[in-house]
C-alpha atoms as a PDB file:
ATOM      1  CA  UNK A   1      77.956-201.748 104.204  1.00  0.00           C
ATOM      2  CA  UNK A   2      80.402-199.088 104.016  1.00  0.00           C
ATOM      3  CA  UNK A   3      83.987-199.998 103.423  1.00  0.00           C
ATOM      4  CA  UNK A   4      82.367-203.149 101.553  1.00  0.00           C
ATOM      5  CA  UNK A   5      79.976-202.224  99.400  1.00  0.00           C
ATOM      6  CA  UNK A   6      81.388-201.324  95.904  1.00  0.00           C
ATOM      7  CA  UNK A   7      79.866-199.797  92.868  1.00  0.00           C
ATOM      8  CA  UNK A   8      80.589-200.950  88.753  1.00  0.00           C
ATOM      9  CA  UNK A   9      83.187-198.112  88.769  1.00  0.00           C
ATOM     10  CA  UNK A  10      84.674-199.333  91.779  1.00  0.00           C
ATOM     11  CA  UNK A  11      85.459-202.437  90.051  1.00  0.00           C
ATOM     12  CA  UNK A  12      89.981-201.764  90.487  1.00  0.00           C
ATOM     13  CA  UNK A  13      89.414-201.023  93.731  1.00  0.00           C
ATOM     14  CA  UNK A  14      87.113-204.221  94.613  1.00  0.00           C
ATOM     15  CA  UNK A  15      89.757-206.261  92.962  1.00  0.00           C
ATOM     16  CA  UNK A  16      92.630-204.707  95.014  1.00  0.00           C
ATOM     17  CA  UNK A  17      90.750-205.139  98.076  1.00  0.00           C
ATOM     18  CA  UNK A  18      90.845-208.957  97.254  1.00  0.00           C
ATOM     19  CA  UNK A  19      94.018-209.434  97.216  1.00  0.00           C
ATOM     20  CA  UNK A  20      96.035-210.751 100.127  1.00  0.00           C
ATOM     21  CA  UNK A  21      97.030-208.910 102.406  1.00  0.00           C
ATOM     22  CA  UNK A  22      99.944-208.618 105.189  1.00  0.00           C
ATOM     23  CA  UNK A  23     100.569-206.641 108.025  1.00  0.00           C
ATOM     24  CA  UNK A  24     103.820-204.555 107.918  1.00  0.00           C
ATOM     25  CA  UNK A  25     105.057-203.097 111.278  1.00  0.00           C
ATOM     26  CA  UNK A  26     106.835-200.103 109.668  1.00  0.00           C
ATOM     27  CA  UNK A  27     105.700-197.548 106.686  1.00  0.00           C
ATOM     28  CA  UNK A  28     106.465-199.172 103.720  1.00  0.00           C
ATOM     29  CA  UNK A  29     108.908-197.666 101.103  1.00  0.00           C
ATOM     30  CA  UNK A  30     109.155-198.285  97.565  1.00  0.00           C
ATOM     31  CA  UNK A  31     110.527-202.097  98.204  1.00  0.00           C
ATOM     32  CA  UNK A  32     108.876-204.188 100.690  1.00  0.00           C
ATOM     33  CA  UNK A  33     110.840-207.568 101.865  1.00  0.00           C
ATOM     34  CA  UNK A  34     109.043-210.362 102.995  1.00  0.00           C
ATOM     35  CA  UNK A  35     111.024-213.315 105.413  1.00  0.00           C
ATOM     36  CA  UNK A  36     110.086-215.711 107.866  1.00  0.00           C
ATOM     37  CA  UNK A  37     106.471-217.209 107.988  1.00  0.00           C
ATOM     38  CA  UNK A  38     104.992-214.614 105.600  1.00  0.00           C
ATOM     39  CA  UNK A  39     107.073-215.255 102.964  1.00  0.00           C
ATOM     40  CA  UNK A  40     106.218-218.989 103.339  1.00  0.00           C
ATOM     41  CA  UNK A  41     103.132-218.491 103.295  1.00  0.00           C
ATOM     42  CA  UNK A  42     103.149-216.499 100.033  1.00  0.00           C
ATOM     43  CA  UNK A  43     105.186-218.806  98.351  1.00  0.00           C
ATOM     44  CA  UNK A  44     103.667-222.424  99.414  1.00  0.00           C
ATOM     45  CA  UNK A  45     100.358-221.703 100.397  1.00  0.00           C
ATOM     46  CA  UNK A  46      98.824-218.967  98.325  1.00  0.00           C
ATOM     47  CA  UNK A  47     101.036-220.545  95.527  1.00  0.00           C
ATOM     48  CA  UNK A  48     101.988-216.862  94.125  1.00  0.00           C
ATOM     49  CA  UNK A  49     104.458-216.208  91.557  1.00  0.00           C
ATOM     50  CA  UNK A  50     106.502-213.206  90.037  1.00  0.00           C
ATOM     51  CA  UNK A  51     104.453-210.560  88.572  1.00  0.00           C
ATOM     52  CA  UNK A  52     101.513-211.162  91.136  1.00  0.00           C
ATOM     53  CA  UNK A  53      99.474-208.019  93.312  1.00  0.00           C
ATOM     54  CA  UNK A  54      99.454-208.476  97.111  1.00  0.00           C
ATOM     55  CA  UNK A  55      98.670-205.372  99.582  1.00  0.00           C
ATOM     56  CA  UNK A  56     100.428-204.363 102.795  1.00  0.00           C
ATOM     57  CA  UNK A  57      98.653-202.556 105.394  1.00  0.00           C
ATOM     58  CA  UNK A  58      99.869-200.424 108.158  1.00  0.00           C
ATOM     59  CA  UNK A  59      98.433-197.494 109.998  1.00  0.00           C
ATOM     60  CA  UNK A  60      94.825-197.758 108.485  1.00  0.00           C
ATOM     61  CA  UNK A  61      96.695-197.523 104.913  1.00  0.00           C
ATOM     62  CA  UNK A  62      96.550-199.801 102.048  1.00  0.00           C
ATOM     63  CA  UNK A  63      99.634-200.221  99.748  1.00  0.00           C
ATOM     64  CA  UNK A  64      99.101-202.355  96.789  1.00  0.00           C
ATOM     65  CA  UNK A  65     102.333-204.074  95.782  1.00  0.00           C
ATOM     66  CA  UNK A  66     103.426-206.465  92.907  1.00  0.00           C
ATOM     67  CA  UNK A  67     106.087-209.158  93.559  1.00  0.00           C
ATOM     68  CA  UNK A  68     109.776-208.601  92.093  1.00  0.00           C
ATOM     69  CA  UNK A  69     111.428-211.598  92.760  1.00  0.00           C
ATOM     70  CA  UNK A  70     110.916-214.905  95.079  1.00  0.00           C
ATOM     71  CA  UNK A  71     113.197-217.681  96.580  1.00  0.00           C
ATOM     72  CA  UNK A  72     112.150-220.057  99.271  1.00  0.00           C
ATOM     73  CA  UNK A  73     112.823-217.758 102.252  1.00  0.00           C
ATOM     74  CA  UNK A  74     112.388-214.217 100.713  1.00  0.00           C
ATOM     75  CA  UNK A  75     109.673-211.906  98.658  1.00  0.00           C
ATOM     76  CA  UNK A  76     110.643-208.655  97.573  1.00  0.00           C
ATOM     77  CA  UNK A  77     108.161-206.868  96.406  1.00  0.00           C
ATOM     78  CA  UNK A  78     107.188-203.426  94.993  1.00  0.00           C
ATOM     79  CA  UNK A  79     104.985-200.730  96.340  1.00  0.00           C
ATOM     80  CA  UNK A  80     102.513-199.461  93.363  1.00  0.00           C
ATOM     81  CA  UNK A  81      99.902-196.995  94.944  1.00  0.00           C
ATOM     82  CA  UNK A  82      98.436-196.436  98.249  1.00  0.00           C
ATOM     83  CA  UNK A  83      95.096-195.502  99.855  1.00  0.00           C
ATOM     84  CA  UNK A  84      93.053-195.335 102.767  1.00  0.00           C
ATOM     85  CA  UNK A  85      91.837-199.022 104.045  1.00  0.00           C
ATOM     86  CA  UNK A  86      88.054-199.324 103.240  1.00  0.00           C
ATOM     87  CA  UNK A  87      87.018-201.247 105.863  1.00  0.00           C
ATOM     88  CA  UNK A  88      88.913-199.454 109.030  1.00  0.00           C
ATOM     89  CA  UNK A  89      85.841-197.264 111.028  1.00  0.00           C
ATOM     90  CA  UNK A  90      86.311-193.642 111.653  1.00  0.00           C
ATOM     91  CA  UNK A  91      86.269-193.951 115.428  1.00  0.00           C
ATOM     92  CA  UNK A  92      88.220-195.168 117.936  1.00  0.00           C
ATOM     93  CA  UNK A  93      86.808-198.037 119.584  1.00  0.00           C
ATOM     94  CA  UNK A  94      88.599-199.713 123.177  1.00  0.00           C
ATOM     95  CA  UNK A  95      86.781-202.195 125.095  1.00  0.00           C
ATOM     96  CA  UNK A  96      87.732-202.427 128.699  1.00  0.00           C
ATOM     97  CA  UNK A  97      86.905-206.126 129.322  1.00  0.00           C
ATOM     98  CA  UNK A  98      86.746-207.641 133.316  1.00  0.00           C
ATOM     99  CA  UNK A  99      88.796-210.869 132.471  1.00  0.00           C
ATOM    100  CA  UNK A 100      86.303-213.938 132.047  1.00  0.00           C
ATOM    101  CA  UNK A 101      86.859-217.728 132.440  1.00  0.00           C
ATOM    102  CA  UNK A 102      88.385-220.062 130.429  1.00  0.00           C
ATOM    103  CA  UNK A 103      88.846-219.181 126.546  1.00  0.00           C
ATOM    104  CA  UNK A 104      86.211-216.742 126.452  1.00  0.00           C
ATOM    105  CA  UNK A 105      88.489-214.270 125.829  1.00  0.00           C
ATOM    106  CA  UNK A 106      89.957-215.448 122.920  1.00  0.00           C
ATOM    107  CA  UNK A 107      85.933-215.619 121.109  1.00  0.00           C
ATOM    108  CA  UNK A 108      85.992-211.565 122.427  1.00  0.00           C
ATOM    109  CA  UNK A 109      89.285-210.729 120.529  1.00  0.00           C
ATOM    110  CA  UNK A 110      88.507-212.295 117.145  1.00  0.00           C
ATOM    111  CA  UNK A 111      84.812-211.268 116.800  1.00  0.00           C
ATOM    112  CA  UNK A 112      85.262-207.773 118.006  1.00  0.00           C
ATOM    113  CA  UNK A 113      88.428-206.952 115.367  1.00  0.00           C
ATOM    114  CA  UNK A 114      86.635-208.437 113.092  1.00  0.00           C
ATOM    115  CA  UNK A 115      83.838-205.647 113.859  1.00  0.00           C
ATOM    116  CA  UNK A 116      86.441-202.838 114.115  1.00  0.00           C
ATOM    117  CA  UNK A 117      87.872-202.674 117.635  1.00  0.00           C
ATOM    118  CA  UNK A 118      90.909-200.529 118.260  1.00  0.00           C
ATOM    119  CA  UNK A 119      92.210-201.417 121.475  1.00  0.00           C
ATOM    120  CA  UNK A 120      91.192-204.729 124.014  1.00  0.00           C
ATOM    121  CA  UNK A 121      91.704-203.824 127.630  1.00  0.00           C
ATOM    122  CA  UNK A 122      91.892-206.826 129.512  1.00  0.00           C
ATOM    123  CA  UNK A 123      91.359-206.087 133.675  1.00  0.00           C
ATOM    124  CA  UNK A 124      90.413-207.813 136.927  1.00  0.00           C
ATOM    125  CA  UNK A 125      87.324-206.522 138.592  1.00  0.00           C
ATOM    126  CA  UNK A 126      85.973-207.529 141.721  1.00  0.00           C
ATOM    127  CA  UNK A 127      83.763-210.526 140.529  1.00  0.00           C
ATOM    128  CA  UNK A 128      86.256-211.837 138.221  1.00  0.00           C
ATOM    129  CA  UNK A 129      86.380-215.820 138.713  1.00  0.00           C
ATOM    130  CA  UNK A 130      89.657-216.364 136.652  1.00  0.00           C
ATOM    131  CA  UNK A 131      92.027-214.063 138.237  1.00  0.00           C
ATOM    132  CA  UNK A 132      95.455-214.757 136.763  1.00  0.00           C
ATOM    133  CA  UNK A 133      98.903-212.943 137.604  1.00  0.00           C
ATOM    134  CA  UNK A 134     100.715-210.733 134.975  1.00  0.00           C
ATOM    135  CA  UNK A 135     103.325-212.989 134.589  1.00  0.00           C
ATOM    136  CA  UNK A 136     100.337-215.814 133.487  1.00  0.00           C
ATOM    137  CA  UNK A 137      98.589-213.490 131.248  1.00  0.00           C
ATOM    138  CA  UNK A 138     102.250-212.058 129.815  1.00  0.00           C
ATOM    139  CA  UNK A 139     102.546-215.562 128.334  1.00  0.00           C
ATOM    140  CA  UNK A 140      98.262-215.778 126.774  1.00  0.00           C
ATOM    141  CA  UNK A 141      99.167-211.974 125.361  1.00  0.00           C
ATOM    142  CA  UNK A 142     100.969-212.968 122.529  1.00  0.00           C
ATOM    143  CA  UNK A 143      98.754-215.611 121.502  1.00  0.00           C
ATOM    144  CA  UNK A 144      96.194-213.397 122.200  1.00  0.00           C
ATOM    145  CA  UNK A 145      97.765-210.926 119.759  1.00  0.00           C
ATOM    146  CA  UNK A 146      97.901-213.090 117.120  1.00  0.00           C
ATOM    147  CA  UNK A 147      94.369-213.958 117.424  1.00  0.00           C
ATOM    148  CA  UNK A 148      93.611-210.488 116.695  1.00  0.00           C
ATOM    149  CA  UNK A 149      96.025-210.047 113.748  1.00  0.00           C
ATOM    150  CA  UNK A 150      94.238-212.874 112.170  1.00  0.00           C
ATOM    151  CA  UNK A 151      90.611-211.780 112.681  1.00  0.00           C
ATOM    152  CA  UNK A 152      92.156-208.345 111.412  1.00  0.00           C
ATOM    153  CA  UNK A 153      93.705-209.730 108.109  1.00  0.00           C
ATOM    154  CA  UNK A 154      90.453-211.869 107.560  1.00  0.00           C
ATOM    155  CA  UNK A 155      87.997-209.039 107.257  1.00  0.00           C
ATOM    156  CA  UNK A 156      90.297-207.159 105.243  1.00  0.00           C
ATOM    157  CA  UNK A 157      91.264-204.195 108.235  1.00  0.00           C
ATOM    158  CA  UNK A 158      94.583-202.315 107.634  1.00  0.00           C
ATOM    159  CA  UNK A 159      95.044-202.110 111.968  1.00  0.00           C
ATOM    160  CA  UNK A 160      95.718-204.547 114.060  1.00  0.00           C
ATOM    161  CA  UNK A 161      94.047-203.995 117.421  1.00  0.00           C
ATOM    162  CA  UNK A 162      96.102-203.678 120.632  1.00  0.00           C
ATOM    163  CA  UNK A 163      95.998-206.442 123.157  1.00  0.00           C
ATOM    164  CA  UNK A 164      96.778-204.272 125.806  1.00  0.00           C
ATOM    165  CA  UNK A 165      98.905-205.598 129.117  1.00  0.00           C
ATOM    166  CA  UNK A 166      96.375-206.969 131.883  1.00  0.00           C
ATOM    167  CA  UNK A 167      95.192-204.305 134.347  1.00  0.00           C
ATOM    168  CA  UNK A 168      93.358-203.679 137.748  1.00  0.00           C
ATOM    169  CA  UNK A 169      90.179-201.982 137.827  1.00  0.00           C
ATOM    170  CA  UNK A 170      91.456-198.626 139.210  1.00  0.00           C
ATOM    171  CA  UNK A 171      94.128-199.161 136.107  1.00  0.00           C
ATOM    172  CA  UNK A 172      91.699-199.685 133.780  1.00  0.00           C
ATOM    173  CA  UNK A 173      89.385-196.616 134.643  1.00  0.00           C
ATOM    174  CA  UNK A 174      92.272-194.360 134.494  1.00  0.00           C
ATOM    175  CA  UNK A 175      93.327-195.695 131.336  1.00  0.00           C
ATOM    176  CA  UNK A 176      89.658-194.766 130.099  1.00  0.00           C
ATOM    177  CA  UNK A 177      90.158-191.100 131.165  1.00  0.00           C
ATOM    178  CA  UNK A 178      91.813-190.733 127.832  1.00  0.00           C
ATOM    179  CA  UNK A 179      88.159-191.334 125.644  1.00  0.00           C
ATOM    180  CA  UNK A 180      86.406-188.831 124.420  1.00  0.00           C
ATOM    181  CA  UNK A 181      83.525-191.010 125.584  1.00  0.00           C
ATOM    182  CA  UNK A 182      83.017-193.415 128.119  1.00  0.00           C
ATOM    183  CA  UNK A 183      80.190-195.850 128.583  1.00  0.00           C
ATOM    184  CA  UNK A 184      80.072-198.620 131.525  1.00  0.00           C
ATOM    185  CA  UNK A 185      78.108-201.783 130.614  1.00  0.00           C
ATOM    186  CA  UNK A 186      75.667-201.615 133.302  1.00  0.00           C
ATOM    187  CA  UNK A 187      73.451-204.861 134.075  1.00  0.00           C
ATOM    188  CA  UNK A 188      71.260-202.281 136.676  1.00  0.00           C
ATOM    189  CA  UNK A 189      69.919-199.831 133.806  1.00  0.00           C
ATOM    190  CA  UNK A 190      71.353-196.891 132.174  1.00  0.00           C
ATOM    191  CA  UNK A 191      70.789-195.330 128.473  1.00  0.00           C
ATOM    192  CA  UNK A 192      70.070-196.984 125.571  1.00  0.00           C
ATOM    193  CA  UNK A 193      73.428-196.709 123.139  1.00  0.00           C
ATOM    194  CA  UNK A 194      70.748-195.216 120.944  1.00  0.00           C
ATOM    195  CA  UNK A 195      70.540-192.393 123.198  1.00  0.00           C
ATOM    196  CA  UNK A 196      73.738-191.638 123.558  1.00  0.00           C
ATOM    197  CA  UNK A 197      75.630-189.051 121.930  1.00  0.00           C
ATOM    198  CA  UNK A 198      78.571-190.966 119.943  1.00  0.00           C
ATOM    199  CA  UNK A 199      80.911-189.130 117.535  1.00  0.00           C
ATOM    200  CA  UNK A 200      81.233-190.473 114.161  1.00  0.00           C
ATOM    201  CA  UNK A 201      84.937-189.838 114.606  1.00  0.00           C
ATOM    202  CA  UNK A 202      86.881-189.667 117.923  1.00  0.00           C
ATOM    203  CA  UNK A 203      87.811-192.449 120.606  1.00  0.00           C
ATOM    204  CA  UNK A 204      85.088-194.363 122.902  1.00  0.00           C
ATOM    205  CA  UNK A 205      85.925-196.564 125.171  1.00  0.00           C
ATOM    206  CA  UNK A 206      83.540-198.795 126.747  1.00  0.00           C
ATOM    207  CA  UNK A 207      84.005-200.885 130.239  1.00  0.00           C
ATOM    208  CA  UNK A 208      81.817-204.560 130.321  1.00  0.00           C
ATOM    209  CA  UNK A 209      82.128-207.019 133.635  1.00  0.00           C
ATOM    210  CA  UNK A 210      82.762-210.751 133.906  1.00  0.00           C
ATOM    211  CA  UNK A 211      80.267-213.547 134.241  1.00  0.00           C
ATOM    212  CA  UNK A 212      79.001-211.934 137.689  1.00  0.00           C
ATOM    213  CA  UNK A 213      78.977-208.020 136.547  1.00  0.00           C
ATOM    214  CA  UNK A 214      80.281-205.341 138.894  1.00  0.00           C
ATOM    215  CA  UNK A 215      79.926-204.372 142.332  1.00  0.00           C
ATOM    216  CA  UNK A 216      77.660-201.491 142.678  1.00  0.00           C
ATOM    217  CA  UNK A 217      81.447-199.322 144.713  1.00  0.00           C
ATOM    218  CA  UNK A 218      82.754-200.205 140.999  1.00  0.00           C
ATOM    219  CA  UNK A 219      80.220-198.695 139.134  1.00  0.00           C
ATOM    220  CA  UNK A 220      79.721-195.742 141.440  1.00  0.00           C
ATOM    221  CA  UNK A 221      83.684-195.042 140.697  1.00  0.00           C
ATOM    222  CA  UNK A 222      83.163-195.538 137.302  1.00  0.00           C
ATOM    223  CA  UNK A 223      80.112-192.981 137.183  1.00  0.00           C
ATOM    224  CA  UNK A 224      82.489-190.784 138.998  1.00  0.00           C
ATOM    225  CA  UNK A 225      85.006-190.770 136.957  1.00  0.00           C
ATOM    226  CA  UNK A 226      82.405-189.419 133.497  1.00  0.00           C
ATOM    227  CA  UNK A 227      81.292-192.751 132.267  1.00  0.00           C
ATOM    228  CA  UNK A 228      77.962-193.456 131.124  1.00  0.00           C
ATOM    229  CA  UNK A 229      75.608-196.111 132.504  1.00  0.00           C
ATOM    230  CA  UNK A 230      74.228-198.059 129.492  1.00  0.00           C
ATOM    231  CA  UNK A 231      72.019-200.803 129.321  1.00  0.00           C
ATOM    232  CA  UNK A 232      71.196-203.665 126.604  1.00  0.00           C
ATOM    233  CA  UNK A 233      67.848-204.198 127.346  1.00  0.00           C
ATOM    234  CA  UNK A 234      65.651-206.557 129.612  1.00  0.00           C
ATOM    235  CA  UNK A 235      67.991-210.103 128.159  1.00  0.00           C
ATOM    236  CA  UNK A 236      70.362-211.026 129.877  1.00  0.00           C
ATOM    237  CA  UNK A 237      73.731-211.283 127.953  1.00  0.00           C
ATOM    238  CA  UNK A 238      76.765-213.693 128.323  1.00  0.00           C
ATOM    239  CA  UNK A 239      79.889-211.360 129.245  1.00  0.00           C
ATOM    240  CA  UNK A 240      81.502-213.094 126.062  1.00  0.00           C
ATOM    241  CA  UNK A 241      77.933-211.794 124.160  1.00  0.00           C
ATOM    242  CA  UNK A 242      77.971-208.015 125.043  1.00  0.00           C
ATOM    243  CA  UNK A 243      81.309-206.952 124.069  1.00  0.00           C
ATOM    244  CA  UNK A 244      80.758-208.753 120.708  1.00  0.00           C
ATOM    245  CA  UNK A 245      76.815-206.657 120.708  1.00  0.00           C
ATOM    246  CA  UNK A 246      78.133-203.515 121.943  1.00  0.00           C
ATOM    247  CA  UNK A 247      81.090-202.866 119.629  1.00  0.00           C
ATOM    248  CA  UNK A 248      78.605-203.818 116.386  1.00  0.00           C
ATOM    249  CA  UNK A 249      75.695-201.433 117.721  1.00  0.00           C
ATOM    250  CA  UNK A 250      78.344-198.742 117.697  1.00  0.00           C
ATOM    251  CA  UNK A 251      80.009-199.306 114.351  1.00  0.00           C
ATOM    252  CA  UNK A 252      76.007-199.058 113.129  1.00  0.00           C
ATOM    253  CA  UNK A 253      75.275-195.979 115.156  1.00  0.00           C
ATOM    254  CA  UNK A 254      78.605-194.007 113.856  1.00  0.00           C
ATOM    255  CA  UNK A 255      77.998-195.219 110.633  1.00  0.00           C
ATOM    256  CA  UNK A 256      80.859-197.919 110.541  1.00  0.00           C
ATOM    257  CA  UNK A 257      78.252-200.849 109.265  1.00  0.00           C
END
């Protein structure tokens, strides 16, 4: 798979890409400085020392550091080279997702930034059977967040993807106005994601229902507004399945897997 796949020369690279690895929310300079739960866990549970390779990430970049000094609440560490992150995918990928019932959710967060997922674009639709208030989901979003720092830092990304605020369906579709392509999950037929023409670089953004789909008004506004029907086939799919399906079939097709 690209972005995993290494060959014998590769073998500096492989080892760099094993190291652990932490989020930073701003560029790094030459010194990075490490407090608070990270530095915790560098110290007591990874059990490093002085002298020992880590990498930040930020931005899609990898920057491979060594560790200066250590106490019990603070790592400083040093920034030796940087490079691209392997294993982020050259495209763009936000999944507009009709909010489902109970922790569903959370499953669609960590296995689609695992897969490469930009952006998560939680909305209401008409069907939706869980329909909570912003103030509700504004206290899920940072859990929600952290869920998909975690599945980033696992398979070795160097974004986190957004959680994005909670949205209505006319929100939503304007929000996917900004995609170079736009695809609606359609349980009534449509393309094949085979057939469709995806870039191998560029933003997509895809719109998939809740447990009962969308209303056929929804869909019509959606075709209106330049997204693609597309269709998954004659099984039917959980809505916690497709999101998970769709966003790997497109990391295959634009050659992200």
């Amino acid at each position: 798979m690209r972005g995993t796949t290494f060959t014998p020369q590769d073998k500096s690279t492989k080892e760099e890409y094993k190291m652990p690895r932490f989020f930073t929310p701003e560029k790094p300079s030459e010194i990075i400085t490490v407090t608070g739960s990270d530095a915790r866990h560098i110290g007591y549970s990874l059990r490093m020392k002085v002298g020992d390779g880590l990498t930040f990430c930020h931005g899609g970049t990898d920057y491979s550091c060594t560790i200066e000094s250590m106490t019990e609440t603070e790592v400083v560490c040093r920034v030796e080279s940087s490079a691209p992150t392997l294993a982020e995918p050259t495209v763009g990928l936000t999944i507009y997702q009709a909010y489902p019932k109970q922790d569903k959710l959370e499953l669609i967060i960590q296995k689609t930034a695992e897969l490469g997922v930009s952006r998560i674009v939680p909305f209401l639709s008409a069907r939706c059977v869980a329909r909570p208030d912003k103030k509700t989901y504004e206290k899920k979003q940072a859990r929600f967040q952290k869920i998909a720092e975690e599945a980033a830092k696992q398979s070795g990304r160097g974004k986190v993807p957004e959680i994005a605020p909670l949205m209505t369906f006319t929100e939503a579709l304007e929000d996917m106005g900004q995609c170079g392509v736009k695809l609606l999950c359609y349980e009534n037929g449509g393309k094949r994601l085979k057939d469709t023409d995806l870039p191998e670089s560029g933003s997509i953004g895809v719109m998939i229902g809740s447990e009962g789909g969308f209303e056929r008004s929804e869909a019509e506004a959606a075709e209106a507004a330049g997204a693609i029907p597309i269709w998954l086939g004659e099984r039917i799919l959980r809505c916690e399945t497709c999101p998970i399906a769709v966003t790997a079939i497109i990391m295959n097709l634009t050659d992200n897997m």
